[in-house]
PDB file of N, CA and C in Angstrom:
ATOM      1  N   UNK A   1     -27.406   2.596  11.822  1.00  0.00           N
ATOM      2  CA  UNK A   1     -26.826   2.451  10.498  1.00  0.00           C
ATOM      3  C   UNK A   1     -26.220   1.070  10.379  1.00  0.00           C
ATOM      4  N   UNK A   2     -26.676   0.323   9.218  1.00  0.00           N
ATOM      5  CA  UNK A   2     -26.424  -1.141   9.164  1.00  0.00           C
ATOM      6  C   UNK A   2     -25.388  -0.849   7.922  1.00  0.00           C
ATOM      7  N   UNK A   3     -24.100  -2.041   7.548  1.00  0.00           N
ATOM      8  CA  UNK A   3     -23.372  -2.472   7.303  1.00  0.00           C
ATOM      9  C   UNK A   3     -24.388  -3.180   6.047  1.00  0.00           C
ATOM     10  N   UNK A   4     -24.219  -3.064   4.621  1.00  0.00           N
ATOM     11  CA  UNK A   4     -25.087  -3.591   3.888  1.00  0.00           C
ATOM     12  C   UNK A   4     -24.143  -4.986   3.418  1.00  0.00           C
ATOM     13  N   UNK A   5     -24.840  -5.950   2.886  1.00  0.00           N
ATOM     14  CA  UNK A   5     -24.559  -7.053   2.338  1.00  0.00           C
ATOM     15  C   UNK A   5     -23.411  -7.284   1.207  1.00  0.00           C
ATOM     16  N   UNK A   6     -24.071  -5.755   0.685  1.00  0.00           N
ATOM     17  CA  UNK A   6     -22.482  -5.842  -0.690  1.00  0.00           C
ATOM     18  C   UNK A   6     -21.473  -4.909   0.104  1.00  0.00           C
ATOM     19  N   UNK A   7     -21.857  -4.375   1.056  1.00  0.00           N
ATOM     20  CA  UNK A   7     -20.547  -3.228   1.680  1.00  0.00           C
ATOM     21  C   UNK A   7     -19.831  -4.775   2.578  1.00  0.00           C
ATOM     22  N   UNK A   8     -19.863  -5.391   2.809  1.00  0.00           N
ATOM     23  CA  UNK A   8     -19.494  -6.741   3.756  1.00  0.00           C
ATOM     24  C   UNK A   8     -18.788  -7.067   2.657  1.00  0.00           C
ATOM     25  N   UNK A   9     -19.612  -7.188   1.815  1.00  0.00           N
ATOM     26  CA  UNK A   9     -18.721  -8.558   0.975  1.00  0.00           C
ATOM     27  C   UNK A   9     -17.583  -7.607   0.236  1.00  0.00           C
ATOM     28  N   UNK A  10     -17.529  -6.279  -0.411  1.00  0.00           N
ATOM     29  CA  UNK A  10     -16.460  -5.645  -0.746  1.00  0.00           C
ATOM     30  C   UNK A  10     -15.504  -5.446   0.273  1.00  0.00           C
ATOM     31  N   UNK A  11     -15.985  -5.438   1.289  1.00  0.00           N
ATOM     32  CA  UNK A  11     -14.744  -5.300   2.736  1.00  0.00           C
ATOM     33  C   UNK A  11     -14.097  -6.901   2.935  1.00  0.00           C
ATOM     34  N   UNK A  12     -15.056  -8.225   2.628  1.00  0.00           N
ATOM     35  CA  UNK A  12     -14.614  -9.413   2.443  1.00  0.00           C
ATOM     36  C   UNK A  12     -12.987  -9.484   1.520  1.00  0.00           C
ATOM     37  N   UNK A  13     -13.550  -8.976   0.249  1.00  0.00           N
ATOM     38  CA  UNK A  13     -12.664  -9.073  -0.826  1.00  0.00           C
ATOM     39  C   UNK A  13     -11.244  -8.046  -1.011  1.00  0.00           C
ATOM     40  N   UNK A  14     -11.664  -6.796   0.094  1.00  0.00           N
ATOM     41  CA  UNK A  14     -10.769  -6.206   0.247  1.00  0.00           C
ATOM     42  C   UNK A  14      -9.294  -6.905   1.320  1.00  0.00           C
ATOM     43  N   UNK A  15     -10.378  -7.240   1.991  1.00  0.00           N
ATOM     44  CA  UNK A  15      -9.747  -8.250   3.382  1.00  0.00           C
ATOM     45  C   UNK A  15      -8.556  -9.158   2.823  1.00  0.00           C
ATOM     46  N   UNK A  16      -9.425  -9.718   1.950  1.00  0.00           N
ATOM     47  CA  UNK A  16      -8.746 -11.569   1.055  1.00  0.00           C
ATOM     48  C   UNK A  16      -8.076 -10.645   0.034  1.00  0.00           C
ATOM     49  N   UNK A  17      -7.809  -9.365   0.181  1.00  0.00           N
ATOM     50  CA  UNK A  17      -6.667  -9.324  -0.880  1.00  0.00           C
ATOM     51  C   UNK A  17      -5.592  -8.502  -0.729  1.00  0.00           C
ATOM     52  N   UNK A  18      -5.950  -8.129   0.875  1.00  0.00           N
ATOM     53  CA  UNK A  18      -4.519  -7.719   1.463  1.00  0.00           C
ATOM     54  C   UNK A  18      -4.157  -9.024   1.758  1.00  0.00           C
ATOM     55  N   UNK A  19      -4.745  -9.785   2.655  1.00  0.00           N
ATOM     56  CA  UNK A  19      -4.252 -11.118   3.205  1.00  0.00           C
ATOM     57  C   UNK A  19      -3.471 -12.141   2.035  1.00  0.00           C
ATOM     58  N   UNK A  20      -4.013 -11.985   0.925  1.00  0.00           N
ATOM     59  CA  UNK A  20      -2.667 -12.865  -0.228  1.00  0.00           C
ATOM     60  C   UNK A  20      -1.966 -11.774  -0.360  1.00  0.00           C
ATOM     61  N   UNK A  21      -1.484 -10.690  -0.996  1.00  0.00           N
ATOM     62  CA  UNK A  21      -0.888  -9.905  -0.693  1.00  0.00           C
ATOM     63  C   UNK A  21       0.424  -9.608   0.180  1.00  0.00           C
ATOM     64  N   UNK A  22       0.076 -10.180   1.626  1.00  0.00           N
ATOM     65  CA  UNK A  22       0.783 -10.215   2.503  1.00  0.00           C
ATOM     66  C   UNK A  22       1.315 -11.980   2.549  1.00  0.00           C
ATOM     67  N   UNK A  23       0.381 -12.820   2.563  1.00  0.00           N
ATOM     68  CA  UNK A  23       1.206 -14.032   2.412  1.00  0.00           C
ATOM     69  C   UNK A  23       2.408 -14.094   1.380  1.00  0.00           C
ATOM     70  N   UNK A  24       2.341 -13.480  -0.310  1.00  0.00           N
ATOM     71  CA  UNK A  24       2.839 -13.647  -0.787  1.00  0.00           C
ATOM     72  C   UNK A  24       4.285 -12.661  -0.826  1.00  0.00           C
ATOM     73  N   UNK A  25       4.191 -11.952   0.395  1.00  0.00           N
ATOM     74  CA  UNK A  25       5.182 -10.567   0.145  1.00  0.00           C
ATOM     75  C   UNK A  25       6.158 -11.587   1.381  1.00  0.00           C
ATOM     76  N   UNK A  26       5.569 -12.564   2.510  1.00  0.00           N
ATOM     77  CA  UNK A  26       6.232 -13.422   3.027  1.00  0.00           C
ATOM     78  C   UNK A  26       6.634 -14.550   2.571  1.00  0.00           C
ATOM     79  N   UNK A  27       6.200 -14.990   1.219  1.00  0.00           N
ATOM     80  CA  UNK A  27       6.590 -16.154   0.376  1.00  0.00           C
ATOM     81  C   UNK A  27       8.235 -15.702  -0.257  1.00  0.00           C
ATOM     82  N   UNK A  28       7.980 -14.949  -1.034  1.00  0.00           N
ATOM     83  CA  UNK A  28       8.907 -13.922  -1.592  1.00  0.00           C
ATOM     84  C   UNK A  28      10.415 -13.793  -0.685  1.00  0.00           C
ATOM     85  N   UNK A  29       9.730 -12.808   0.518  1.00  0.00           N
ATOM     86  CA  UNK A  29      10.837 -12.396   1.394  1.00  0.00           C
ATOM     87  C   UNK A  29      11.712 -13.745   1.984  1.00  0.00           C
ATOM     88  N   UNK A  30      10.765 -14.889   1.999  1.00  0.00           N
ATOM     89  CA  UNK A  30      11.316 -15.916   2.457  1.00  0.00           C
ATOM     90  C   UNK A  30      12.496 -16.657   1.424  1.00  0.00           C
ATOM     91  N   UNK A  31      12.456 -16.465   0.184  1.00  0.00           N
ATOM     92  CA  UNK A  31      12.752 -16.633  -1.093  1.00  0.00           C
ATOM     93  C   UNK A  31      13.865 -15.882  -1.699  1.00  0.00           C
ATOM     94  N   UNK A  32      13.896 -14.871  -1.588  1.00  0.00           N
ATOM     95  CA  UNK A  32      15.373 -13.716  -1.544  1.00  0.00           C
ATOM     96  C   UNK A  32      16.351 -14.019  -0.665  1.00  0.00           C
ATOM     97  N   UNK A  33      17.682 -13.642  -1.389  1.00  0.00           N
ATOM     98  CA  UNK A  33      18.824 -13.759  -0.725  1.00  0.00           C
ATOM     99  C   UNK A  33      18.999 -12.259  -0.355  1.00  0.00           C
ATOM    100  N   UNK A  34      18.931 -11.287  -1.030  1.00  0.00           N
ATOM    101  CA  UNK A  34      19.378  -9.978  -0.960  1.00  0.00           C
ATOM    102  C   UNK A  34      18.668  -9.579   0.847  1.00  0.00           C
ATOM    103  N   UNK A  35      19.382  -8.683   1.624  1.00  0.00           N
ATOM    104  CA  UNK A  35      18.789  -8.618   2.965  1.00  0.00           C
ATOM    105  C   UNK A  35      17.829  -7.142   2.625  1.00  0.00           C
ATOM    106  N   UNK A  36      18.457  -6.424   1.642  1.00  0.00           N
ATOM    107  CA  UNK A  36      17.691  -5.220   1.406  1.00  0.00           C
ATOM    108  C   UNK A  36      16.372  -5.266   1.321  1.00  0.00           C
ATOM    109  N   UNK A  37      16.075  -6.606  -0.354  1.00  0.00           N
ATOM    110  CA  UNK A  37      14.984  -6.794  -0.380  1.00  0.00           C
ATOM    111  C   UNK A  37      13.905  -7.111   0.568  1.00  0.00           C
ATOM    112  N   UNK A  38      14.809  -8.376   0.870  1.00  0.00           N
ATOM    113  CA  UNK A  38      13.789  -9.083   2.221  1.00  0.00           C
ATOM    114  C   UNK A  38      13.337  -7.893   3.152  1.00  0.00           C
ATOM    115  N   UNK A  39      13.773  -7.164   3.487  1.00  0.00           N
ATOM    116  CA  UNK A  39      13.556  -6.385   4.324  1.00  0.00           C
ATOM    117  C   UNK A  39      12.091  -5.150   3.924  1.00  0.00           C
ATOM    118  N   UNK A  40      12.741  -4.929   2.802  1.00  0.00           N
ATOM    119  CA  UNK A  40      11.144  -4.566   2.302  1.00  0.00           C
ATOM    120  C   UNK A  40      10.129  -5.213   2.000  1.00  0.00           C
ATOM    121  N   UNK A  41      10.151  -6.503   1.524  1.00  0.00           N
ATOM    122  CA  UNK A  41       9.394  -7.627   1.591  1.00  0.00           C
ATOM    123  C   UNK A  41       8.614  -7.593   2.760  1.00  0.00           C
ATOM    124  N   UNK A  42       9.002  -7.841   4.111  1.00  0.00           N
ATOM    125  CA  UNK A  42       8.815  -7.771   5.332  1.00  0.00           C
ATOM    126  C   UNK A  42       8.218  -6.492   5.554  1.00  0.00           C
ATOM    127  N   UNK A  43       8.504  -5.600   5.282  1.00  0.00           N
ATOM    128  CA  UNK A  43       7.866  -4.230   5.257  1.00  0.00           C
ATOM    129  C   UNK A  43       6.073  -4.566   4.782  1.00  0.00           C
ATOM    130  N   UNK A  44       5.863  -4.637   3.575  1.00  0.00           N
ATOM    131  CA  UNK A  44       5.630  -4.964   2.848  1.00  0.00           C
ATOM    132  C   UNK A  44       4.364  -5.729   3.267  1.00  0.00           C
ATOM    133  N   UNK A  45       4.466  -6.690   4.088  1.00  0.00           N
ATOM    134  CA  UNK A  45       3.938  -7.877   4.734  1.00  0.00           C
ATOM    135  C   UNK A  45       3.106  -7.343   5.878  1.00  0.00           C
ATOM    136  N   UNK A  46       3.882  -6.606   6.547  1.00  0.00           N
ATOM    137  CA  UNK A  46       3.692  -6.138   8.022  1.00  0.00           C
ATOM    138  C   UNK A  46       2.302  -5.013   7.589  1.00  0.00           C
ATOM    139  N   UNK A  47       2.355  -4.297   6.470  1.00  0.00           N
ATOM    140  CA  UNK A  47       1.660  -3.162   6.492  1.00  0.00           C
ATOM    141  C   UNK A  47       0.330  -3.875   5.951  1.00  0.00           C
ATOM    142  N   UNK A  48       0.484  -4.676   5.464  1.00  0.00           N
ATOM    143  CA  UNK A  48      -1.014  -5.631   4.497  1.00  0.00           C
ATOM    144  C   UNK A  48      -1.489  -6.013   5.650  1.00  0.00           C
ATOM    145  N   UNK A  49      -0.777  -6.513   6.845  1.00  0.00           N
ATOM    146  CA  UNK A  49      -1.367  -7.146   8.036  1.00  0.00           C
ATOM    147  C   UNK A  49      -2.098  -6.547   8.872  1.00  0.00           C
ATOM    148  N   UNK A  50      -1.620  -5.168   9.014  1.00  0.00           N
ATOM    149  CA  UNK A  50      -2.142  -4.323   9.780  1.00  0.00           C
ATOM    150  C   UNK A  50      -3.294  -3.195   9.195  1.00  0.00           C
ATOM    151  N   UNK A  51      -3.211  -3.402   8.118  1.00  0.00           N
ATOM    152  CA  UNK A  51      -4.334  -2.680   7.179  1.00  0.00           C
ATOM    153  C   UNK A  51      -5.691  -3.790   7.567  1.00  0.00           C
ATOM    154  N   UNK A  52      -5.138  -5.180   7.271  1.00  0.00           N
ATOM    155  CA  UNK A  52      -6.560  -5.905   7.834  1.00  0.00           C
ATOM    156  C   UNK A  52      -6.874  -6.130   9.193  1.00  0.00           C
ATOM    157  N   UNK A  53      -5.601  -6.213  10.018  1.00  0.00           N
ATOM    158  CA  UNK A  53      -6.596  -5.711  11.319  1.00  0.00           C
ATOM    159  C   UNK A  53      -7.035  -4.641  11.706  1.00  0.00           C
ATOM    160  N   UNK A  54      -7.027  -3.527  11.036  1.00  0.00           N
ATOM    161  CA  UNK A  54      -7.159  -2.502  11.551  1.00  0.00           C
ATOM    162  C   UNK A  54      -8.679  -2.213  10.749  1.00  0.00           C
ATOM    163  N   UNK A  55      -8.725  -2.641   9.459  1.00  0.00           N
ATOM    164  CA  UNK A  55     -10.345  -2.904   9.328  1.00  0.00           C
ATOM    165  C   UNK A  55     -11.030  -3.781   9.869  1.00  0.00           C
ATOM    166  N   UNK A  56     -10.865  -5.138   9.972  1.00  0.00           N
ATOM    167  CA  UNK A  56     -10.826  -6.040  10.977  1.00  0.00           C
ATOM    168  C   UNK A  56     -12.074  -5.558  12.412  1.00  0.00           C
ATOM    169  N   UNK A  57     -10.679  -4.722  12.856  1.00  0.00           N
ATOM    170  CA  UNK A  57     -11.576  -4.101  14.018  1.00  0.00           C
ATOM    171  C   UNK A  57     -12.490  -2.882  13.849  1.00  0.00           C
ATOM    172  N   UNK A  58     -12.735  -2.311  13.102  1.00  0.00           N
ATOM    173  CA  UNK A  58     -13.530  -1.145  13.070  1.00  0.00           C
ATOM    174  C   UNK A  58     -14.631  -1.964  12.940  1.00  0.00           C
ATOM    175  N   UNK A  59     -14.764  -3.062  11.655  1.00  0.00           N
ATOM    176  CA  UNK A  59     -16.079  -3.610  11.684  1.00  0.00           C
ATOM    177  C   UNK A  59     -16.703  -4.185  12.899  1.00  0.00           C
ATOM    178  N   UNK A  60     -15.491  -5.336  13.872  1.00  0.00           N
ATOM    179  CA  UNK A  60     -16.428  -5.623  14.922  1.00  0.00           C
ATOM    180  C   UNK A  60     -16.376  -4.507  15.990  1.00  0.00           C
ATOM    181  N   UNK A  61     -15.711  -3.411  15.958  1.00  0.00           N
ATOM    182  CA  UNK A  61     -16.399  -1.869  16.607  1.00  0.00           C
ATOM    183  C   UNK A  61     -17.709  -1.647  16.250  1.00  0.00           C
ATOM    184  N   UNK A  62     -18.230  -1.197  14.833  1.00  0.00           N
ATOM    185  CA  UNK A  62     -18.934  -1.092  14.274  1.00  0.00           C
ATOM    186  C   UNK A  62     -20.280  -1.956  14.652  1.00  0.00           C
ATOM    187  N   UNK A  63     -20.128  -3.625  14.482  1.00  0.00           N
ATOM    188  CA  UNK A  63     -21.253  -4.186  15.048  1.00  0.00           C
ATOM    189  C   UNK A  63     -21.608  -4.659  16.533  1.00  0.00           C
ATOM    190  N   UNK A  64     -19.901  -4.145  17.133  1.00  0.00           N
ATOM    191  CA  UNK A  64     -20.659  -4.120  19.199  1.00  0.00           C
ATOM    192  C   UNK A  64     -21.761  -2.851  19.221  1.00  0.00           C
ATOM    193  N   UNK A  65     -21.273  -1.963  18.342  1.00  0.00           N
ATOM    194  CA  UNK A  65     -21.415  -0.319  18.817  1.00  0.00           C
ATOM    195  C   UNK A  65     -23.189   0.095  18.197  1.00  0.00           C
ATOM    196  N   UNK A  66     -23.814  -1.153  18.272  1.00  0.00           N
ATOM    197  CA  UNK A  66     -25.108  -1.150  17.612  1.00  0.00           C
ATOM    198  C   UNK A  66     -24.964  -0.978  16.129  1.00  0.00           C
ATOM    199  N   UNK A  67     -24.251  -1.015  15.170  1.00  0.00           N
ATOM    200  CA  UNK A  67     -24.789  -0.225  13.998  1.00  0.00           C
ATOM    201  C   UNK A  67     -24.782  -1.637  13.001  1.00  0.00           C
ATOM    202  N   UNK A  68     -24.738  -2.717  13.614  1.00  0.00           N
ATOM    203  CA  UNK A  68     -24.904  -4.218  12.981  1.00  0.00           C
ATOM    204  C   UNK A  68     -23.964  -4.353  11.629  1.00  0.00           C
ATOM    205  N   UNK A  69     -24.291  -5.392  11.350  1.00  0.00           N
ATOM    206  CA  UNK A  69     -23.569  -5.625  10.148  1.00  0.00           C
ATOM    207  C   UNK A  69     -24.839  -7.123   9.592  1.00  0.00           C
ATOM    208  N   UNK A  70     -25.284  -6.650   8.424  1.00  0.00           N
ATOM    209  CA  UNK A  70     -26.189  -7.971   7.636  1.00  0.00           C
ATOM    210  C   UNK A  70     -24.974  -9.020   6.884  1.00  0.00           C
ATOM    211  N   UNK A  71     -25.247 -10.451   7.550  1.00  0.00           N
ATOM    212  CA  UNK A  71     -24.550 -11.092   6.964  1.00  0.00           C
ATOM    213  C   UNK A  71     -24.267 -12.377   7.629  1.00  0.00           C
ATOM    214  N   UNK A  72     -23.573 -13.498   7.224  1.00  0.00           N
ATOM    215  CA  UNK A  72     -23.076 -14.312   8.322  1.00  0.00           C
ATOM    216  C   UNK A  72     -22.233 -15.241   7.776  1.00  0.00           C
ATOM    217  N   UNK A  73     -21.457 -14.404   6.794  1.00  0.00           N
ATOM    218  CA  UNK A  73     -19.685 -14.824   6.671  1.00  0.00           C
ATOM    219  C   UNK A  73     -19.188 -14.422   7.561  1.00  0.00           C
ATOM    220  N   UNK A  74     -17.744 -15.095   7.884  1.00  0.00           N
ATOM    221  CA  UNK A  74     -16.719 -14.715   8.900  1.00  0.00           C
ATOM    222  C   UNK A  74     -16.222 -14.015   8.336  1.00  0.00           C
ATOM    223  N   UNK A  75     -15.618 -12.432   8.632  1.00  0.00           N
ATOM    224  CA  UNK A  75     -14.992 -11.822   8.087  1.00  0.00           C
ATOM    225  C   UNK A  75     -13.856 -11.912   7.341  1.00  0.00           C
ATOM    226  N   UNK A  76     -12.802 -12.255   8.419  1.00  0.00           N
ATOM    227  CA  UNK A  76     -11.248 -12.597   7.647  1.00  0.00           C
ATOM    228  C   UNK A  76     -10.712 -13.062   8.294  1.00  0.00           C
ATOM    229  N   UNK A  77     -10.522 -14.375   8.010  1.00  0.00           N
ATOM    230  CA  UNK A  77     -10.030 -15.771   9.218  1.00  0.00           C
ATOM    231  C   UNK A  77      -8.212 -15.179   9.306  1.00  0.00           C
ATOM    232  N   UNK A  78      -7.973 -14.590   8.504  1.00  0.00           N
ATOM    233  CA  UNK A  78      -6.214 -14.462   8.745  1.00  0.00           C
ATOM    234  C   UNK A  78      -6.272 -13.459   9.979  1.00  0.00           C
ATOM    235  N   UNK A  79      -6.670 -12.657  10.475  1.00  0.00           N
ATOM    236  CA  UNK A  79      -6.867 -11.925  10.980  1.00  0.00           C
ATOM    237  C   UNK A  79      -5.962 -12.118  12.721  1.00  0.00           C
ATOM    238  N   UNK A  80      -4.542 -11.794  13.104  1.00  0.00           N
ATOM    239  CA  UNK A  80      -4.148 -12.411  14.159  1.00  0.00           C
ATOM    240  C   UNK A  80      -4.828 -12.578  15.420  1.00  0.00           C
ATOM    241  N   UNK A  81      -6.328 -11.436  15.523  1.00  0.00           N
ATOM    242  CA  UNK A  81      -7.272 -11.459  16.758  1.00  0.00           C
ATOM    243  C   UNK A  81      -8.487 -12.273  16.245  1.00  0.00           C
ATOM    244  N   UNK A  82      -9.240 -12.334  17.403  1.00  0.00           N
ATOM    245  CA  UNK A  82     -10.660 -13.340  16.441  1.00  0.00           C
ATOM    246  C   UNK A  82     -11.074 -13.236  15.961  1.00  0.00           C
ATOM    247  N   UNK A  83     -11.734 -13.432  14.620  1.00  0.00           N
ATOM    248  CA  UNK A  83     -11.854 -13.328  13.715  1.00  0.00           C
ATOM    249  C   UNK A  83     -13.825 -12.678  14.583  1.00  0.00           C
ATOM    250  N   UNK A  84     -14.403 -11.745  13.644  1.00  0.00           N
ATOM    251  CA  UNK A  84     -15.513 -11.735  14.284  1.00  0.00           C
ATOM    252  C   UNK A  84     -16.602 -12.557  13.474  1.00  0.00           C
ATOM    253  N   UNK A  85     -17.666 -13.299  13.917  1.00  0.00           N
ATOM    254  CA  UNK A  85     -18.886 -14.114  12.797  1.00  0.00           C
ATOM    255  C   UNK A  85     -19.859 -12.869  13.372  1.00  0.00           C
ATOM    256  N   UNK A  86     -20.378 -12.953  11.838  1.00  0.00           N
ATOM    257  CA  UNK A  86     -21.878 -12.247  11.617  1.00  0.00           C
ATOM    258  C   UNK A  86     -23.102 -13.192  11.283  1.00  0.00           C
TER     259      UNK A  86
END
């Protein structure tokens, strides 16, 4: 089972929109005085991050584990592990 071209690129766009998402929830938090906020801010940040690595890795699970992926964008360069190329 292959990974199709538009299923990549909707997982692309899903990727690039936790990743602003999360930059901007650290723009923000950086930006507040209140500690409450910031703190959910940071919340906030942490969970966008881990939503994309955690798809992140299923996909390059997905294309060690034989089931490929068509394509040869880099997935999601924010990504704190390596990023995988297709």
């Amino acid at each position: 089972m292959s990974i199709t071209e538009r299923e990549l690129l909707m997982l692309q766009d899903n990727l690039q929109l936790h990743a602003t998402l999360a930059e901007k929830a650290a723009f923000f938090a950086s930006q507040v005085n209140d500690p409450e906020i910031r703190q959910v801010l940071q919340q906030l940040q942490r969970g966008h991050e881990r939503h994309v690595e955690s798809v992140v890795q299923h996909i390059n699970q997905a294309s060690a584990g034989g089931m490929g992926v068509m394509g040869t964008q880099q997935v999601f360069p924010y990504a704190t592990q390596s990023p995988q190329v297709f």
